[in-house]
N, C-alpha and C. Protein backbone atom coordinates (compact mmCIF):
# COMPACT_ATOMS: atom_id res chain seq x y z
N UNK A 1 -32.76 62.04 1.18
CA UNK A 1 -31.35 62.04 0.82
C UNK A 1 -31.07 60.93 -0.19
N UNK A 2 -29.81 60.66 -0.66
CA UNK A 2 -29.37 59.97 -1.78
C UNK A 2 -28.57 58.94 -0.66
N UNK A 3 -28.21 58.47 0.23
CA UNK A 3 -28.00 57.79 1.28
C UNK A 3 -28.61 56.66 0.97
N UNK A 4 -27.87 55.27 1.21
CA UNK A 4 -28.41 54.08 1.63
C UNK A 4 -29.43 54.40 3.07
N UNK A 5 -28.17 54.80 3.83
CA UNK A 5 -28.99 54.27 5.17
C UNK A 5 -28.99 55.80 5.71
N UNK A 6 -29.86 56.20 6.73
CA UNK A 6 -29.88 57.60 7.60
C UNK A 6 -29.80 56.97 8.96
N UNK A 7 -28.72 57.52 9.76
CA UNK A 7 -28.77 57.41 11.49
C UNK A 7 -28.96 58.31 12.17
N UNK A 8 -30.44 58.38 12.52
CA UNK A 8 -30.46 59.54 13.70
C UNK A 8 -30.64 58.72 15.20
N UNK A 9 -29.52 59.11 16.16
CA UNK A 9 -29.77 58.47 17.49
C UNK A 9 -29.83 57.17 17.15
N UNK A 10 -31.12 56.58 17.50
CA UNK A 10 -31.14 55.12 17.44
C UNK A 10 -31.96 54.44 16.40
N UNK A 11 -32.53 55.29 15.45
CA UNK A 11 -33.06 55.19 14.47
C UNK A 11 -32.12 55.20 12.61
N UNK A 12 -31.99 54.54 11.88
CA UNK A 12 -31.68 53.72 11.08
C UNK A 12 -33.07 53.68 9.76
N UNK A 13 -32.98 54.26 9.35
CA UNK A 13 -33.88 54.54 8.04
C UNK A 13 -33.75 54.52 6.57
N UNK A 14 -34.53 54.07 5.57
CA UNK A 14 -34.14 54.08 4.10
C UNK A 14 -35.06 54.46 3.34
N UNK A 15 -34.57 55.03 2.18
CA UNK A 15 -35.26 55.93 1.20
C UNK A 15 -36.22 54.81 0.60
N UNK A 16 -35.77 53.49 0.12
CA UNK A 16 -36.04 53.04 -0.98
C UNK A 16 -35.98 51.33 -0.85
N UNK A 17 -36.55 50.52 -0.67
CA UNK A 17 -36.13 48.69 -0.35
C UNK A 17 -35.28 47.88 -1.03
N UNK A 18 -34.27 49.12 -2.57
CA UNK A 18 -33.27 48.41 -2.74
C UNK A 18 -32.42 48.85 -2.03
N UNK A 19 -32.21 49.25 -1.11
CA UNK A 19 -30.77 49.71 -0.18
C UNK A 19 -31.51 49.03 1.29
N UNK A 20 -31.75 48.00 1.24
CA UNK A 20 -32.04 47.21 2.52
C UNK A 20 -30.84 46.36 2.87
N UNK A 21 -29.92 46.28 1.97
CA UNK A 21 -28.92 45.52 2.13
C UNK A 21 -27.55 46.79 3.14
N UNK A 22 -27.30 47.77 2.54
CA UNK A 22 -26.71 48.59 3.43
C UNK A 22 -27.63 49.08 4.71
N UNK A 23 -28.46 49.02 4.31
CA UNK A 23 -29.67 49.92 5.84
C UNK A 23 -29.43 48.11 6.45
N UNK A 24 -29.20 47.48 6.32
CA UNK A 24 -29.49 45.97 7.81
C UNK A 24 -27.53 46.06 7.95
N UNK A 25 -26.69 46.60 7.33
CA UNK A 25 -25.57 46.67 7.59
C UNK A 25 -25.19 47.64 8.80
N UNK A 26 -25.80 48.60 8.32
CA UNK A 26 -25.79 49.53 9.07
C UNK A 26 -26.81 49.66 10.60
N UNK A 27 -27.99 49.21 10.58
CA UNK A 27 -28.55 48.79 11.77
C UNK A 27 -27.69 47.40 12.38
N UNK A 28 -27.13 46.49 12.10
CA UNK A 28 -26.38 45.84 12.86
C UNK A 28 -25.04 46.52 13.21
N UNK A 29 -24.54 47.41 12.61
CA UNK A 29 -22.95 47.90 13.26
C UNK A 29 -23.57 48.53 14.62
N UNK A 30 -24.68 48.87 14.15
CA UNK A 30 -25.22 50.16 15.09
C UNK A 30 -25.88 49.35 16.29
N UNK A 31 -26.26 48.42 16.07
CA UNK A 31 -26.69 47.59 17.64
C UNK A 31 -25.85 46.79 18.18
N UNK A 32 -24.43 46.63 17.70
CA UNK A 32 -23.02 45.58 17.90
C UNK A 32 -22.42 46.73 18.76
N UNK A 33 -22.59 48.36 18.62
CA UNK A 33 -21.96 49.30 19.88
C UNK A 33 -22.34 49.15 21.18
């Protein structure tokens, strides 16, 4: 996908290591639930 980040369940994934900055945004919202 064209996605920073992908959430499946509890998994949190990225296409590419310049979107590590939204993918660790997004794995912390996602472990702060």
């Amino acid at each position: 996908t064209d996605e920073p980040a992908v959430v499946d369940g509890n998994i949190v994934s990225t296409a590419h290591y310049k979107d590590l900055g939204p993918w660790m945004k997004t794995a912390l919202n996602l472990v702060e639930k």
